[in-house]
C-alpha atoms as a PDB file:
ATOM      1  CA  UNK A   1      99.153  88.562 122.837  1.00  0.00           C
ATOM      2  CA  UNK A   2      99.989  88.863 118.953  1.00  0.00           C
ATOM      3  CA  UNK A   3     102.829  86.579 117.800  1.00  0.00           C
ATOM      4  CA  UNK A   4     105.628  87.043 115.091  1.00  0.00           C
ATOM      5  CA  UNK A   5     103.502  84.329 112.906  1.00  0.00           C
ATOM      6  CA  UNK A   6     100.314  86.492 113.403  1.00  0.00           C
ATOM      7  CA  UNK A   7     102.083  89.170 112.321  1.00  0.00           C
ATOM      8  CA  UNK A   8     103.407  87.751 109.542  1.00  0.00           C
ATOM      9  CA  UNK A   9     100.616  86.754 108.372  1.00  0.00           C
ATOM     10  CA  UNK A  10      99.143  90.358 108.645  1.00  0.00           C
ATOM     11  CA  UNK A  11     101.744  91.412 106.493  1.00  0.00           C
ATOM     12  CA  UNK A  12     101.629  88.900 103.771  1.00  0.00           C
ATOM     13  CA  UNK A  13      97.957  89.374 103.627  1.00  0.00           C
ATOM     14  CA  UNK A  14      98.367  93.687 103.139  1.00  0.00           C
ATOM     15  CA  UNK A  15     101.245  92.749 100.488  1.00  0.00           C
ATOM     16  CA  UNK A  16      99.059  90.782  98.590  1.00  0.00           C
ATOM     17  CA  UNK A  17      96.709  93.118  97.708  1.00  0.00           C
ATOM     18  CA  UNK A  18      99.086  96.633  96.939  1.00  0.00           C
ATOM     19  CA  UNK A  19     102.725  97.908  97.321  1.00  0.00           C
ATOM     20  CA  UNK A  20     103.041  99.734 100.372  1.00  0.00           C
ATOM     21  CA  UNK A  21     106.145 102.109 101.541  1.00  0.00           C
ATOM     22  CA  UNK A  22     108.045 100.569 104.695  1.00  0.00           C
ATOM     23  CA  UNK A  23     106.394 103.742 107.076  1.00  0.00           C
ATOM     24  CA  UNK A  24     103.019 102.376 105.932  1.00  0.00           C
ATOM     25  CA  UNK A  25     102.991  98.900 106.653  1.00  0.00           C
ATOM     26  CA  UNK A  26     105.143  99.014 109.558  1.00  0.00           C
ATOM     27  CA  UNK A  27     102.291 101.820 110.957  1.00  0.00           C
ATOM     28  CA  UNK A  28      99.799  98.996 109.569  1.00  0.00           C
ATOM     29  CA  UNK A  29     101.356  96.665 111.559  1.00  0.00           C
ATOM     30  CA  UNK A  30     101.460  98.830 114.362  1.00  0.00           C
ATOM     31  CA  UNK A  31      98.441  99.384 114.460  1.00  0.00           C
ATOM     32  CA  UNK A  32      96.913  95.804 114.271  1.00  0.00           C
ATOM     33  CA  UNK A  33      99.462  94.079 117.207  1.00  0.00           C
ATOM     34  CA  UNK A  34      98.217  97.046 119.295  1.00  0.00           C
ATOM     35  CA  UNK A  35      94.431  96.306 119.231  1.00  0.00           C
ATOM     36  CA  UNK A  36      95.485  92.983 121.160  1.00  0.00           C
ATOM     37  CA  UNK A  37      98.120  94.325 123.464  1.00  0.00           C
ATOM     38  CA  UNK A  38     100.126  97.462 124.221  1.00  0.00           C
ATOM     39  CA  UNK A  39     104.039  95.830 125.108  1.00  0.00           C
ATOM     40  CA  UNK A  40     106.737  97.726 123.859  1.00  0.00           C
ATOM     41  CA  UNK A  41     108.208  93.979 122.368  1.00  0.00           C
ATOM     42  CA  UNK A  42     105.697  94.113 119.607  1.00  0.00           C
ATOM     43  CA  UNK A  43     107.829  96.548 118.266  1.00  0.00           C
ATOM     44  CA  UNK A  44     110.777  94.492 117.918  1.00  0.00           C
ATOM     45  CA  UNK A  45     108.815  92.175 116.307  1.00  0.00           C
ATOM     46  CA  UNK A  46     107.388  94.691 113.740  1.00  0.00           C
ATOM     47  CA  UNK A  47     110.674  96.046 113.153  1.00  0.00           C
ATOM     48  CA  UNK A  48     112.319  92.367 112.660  1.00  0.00           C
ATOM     49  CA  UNK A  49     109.552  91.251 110.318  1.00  0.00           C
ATOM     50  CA  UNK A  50     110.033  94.388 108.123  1.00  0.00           C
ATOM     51  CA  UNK A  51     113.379  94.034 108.236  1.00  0.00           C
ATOM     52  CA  UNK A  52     112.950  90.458 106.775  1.00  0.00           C
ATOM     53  CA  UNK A  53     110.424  91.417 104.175  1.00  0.00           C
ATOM     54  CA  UNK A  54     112.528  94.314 102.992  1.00  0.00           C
ATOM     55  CA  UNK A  55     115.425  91.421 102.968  1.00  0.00           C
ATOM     56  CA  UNK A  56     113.032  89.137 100.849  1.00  0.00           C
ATOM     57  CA  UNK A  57     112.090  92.154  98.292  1.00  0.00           C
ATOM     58  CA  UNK A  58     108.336  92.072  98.734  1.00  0.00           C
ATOM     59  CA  UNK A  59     108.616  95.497 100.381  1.00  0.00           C
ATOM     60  CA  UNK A  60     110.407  98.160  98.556  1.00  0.00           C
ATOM     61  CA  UNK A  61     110.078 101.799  99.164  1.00  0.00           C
ATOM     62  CA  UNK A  62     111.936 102.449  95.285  1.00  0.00           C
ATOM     63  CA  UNK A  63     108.833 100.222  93.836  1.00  0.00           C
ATOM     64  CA  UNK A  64     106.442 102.226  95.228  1.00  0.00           C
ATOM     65  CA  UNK A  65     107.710 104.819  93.789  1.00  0.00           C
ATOM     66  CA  UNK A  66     107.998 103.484  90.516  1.00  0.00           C
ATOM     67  CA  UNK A  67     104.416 101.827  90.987  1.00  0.00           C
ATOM     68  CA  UNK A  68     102.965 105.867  91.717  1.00  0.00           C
ATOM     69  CA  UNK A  69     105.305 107.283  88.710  1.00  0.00           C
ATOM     70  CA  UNK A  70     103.835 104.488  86.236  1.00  0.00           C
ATOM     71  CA  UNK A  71     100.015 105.108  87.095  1.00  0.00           C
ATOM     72  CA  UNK A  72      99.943 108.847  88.051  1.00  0.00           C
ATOM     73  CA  UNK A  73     103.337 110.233  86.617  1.00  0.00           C
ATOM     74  CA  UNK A  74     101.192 111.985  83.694  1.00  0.00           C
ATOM     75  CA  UNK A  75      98.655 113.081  85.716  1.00  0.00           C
ATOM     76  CA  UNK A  76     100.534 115.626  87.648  1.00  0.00           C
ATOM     77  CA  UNK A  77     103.610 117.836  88.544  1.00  0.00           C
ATOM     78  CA  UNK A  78     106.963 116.975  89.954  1.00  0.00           C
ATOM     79  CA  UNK A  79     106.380 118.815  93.314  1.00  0.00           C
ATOM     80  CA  UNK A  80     103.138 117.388  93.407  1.00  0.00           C
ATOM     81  CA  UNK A  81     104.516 113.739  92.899  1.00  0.00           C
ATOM     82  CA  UNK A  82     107.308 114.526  95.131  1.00  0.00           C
ATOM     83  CA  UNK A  83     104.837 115.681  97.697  1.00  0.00           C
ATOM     84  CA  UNK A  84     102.573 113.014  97.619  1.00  0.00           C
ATOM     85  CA  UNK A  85     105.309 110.097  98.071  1.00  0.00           C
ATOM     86  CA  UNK A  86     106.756 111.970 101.058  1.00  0.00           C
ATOM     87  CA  UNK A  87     103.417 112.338 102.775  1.00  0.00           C
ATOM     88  CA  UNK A  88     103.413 108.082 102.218  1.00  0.00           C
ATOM     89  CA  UNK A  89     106.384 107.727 104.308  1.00  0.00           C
ATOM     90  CA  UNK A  90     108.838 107.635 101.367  1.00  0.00           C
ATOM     91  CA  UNK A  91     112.762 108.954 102.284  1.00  0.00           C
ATOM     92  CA  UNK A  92     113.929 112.191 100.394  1.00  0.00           C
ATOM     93  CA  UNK A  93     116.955 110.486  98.780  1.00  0.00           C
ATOM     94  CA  UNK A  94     114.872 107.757  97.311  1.00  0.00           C
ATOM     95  CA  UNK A  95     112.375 110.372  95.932  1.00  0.00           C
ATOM     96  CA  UNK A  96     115.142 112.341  94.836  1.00  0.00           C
ATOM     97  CA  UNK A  97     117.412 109.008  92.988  1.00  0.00           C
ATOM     98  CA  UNK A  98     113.668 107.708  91.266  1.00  0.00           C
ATOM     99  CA  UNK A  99     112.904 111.072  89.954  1.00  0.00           C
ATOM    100  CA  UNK A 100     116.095 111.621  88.452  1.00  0.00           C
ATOM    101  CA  UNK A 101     115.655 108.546  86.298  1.00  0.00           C
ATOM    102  CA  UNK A 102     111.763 109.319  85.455  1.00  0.00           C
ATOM    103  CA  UNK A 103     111.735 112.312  82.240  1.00  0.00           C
ATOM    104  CA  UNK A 104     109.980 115.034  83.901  1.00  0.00           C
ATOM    105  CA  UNK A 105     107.883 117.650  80.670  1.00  0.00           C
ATOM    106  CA  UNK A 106     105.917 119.425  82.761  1.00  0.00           C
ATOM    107  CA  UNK A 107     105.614 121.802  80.400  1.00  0.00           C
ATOM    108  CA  UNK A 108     104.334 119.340  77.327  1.00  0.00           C
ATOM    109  CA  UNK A 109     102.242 117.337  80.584  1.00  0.00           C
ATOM    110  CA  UNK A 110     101.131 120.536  81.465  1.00  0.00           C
ATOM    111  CA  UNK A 111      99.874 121.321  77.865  1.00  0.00           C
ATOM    112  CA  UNK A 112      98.560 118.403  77.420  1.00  0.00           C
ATOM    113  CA  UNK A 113      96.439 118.489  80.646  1.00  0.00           C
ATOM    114  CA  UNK A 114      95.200 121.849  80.260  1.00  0.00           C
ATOM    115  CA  UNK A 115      93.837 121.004  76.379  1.00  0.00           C
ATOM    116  CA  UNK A 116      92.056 117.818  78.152  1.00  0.00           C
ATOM    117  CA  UNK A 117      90.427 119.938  80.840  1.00  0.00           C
ATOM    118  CA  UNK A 118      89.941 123.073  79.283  1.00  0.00           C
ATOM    119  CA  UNK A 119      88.130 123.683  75.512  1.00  0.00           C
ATOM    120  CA  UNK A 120      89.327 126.604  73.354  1.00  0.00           C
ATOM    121  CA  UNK A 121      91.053 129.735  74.569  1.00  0.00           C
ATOM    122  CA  UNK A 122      90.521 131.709  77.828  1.00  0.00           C
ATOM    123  CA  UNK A 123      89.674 134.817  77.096  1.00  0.00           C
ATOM    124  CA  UNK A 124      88.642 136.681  80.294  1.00  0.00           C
ATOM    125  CA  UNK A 125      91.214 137.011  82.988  1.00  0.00           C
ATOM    126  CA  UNK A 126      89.301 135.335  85.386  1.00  0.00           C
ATOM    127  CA  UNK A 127      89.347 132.084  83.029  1.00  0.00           C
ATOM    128  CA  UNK A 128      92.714 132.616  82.530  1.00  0.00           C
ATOM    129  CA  UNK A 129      93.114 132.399  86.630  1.00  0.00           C
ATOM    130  CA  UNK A 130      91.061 129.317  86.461  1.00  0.00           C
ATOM    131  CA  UNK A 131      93.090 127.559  84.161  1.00  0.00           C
ATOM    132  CA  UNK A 132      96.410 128.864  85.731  1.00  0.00           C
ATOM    133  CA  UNK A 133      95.293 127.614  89.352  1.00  0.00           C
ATOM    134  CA  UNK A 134      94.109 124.440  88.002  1.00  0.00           C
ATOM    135  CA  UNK A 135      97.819 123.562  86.894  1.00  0.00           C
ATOM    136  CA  UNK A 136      99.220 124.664  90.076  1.00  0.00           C
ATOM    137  CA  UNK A 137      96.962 122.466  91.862  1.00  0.00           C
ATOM    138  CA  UNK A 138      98.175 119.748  89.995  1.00  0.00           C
ATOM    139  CA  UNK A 139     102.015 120.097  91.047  1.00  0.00           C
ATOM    140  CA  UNK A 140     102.991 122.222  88.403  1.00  0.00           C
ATOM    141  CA  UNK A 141     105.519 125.262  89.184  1.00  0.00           C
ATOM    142  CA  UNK A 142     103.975 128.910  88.542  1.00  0.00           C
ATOM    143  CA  UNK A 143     106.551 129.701  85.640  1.00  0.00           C
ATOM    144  CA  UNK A 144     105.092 126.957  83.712  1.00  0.00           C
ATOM    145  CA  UNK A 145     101.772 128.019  84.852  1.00  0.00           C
ATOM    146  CA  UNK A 146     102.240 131.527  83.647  1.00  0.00           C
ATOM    147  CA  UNK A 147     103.710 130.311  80.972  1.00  0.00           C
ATOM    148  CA  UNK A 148     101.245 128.618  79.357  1.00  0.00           C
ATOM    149  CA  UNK A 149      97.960 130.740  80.345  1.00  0.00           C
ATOM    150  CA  UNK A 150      98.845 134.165  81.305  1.00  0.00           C
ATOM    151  CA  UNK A 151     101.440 135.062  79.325  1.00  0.00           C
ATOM    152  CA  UNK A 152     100.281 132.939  75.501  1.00  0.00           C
ATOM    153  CA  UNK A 153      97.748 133.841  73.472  1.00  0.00           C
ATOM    154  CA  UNK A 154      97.067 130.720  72.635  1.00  0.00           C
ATOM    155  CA  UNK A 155      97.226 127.448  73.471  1.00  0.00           C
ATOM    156  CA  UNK A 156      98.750 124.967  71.114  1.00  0.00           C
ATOM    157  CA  UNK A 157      97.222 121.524  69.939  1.00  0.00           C
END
């Protein structure tokens, strides 16, 4: 049978390596007492020891966040960002309260992207399609999409 210290110790050792959101380690955690025994009090335990390291500020849904904003915030979209936290467990409000604070440009980050990917000017429609899916793969809302390769001429430097 797994123990609180065991458990612990599981945690400590997953913290050390990354920031993970509270859904994720506790499902971590989950999953490794449950390899050793199926009891419904492992639960309590889980839940006490995340309770306690959310309490002690090594885990924090709002630095993950941050963390993800600081390494892939220029690499994509707002609905994209806001998609990929939620699908890591983070809350809606917390996406929502971080986001607000972070300077969204998709338009400029959109620009930007699409000059890094993408050499000179579309001209056929089906390059422009290309281009315009590309961006909306990335997170980016059609307007801006349209915007910037169905609609211009040209593409800015």
């Amino acid at each position: 049978m797994i123990n609180k210290k065991q458990i612990y110790k599981k945690a400590y050792s997953l913290l050390s390596k990354r920031d993970y959101s509270v859904a994720v380690i506790r499902k971590k955690l989950l999953d490794f007492a449950y390899t050793d025994s199926t009891d419904n009090f492992c639960e309590l335990i889980i839940e006490d020891v995340v309770e306690d390291l959310k309490g002690k500020n090594w885990l924090s849904d709002e630095r993950v966040v941050s963390t993800y904003l600081n390494s892939k915030g220029n690499l994509y979209g707002e609905k994209r960002i806001w998609f990929e936290l939620k699908k890591i467990g983070i809350d809606d409000q917390i996406i929502g309260q971080i986001l607000q604070t972070f300077e969204f440009c998709d338009y400029e980050k959109a620009k930007m992207l699409l000059n890094k990917k993408f050499k000179g000017q579309a001209t056929s429609m089906k390059e422009k399609i290309k281009r315009r899916d590309y961006l909306i793969r990335r997170g980016f809302s059609c307007d801006i999409s349209n915007r910037l390769v169905l609609r211009d001429n040209h593409i800015e430097n």
